[in-house]
Protein backbone atom coordinates (compact mmCIF):
# COMPACT_ATOMS: atom_id res chain seq x y z
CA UNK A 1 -9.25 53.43 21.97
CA UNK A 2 -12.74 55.10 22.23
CA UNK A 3 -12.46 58.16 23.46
CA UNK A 4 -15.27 57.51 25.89
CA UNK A 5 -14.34 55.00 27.42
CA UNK A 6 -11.18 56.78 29.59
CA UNK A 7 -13.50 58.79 31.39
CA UNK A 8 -16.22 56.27 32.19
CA UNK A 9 -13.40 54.31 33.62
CA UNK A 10 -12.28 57.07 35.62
CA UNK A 11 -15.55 57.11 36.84
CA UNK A 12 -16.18 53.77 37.98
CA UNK A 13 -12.84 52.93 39.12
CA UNK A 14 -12.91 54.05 42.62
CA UNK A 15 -16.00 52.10 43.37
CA UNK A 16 -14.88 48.77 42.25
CA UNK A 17 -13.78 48.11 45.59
CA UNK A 18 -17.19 48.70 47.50
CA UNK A 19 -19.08 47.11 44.75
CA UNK A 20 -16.90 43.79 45.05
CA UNK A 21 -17.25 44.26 49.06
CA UNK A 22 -21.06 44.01 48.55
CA UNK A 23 -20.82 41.06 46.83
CA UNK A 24 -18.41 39.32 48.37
CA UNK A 25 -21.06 37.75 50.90
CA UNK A 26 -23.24 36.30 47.92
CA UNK A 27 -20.61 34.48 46.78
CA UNK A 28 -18.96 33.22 49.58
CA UNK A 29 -20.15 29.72 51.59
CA UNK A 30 -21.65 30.34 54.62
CA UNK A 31 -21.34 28.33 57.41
CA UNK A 32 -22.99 24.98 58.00
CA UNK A 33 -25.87 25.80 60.43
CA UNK A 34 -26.41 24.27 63.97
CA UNK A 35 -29.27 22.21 64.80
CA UNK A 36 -30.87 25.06 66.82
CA UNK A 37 -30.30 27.28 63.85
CA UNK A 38 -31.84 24.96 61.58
CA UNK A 39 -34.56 24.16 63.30
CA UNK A 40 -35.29 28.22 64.16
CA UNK A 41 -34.93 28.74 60.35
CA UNK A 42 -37.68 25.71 60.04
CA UNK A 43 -39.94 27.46 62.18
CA UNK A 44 -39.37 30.91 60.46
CA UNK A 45 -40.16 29.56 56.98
CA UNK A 46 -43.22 27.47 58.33
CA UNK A 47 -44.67 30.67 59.66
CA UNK A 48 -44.27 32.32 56.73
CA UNK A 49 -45.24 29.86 54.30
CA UNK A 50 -48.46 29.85 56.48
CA UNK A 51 -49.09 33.82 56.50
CA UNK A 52 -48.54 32.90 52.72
CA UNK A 53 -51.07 30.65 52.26
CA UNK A 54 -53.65 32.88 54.10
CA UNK A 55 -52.82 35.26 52.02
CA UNK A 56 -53.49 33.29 48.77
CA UNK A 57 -56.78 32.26 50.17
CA UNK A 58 -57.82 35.83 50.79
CA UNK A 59 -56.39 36.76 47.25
CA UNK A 60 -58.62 33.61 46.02
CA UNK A 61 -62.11 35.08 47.56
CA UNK A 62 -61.36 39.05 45.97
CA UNK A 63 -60.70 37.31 42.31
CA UNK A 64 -63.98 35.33 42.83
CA UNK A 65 -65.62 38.00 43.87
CA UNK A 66 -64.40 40.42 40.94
CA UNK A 67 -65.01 37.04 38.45
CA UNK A 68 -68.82 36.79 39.90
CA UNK A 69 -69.31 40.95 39.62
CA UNK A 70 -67.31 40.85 35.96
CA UNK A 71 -70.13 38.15 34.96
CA UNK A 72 -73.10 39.74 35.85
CA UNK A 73 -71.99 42.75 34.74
CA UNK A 74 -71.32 40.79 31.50
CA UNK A 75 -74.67 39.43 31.42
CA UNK A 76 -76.22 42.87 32.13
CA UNK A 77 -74.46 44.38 29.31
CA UNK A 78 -75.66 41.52 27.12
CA UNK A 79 -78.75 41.94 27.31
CA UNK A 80 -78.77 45.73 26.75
CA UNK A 81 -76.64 45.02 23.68
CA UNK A 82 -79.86 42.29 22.31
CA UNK A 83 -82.79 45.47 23.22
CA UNK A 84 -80.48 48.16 21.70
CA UNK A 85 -80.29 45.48 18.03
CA UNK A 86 -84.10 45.06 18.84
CA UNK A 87 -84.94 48.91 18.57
CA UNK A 88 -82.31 48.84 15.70
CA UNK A 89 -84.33 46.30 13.34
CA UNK A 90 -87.43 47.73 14.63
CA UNK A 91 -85.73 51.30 13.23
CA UNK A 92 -84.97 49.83 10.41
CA UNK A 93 -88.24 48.36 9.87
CA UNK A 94 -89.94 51.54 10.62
CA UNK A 95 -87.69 53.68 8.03
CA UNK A 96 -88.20 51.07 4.85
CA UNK A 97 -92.01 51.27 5.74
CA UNK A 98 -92.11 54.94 5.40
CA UNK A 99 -89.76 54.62 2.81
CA UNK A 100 -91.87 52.74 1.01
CA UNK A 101 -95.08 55.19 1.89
CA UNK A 102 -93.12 58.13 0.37
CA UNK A 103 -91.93 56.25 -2.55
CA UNK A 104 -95.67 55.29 -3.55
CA UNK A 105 -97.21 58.69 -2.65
CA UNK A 106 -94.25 60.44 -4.73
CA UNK A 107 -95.03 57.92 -7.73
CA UNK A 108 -99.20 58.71 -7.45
């Protein structure tokens, strides 16, 4: 036998019994409720599918928000990305002009 494994029983033993007390009520049946029970436990899980759905719907409005702000901040960056490649082919431009300047004043 591992020679672990003595000691980690050890260990655990003693709490078997609260851990099985804890989940004793999981597994047991419960009751059958009354109809004044039933129809409280109605009203509690209306309410709170309703708080739930007002919740969603504020949820809804912040992502549309944050979708509207994300595309025009999309758009913005766009078009700074088309003038920076604009000033890049101009650059470009400009340097094989002058490239071409040096090159025929070094050849004359």
């Amino acid at each position: 036998m591992a020679g672990w494994l003595i000691p980690a029983l050890k260990a655990v033993l003693p709490h078997v019994g609260d851990i099985v007390a804890a989940a004793k009520p999981v597994f047991t049946r419960k009751r059958p409720e009354t109809g004044e029970q039933a129809s409280q436990l109605i009203g509690e899980l209306q309410a709170a599918v309703t708080q739930n759905a007002e919740h969603i719907r504020e949820l809804a409005a912040q992502l549309q928000g944050t979708v509207s702000a994300l595309e025009k901040a999309a758009e913005i960056a766009e078009a700074r990305l088309r003038r920076a490649i604009v000033f890049c082919a101009i650059a470009v431009a400009l340097s094989l002009f002058s490239l071409g300047v040096a090159l025929v004043a070094l050849l004359r």
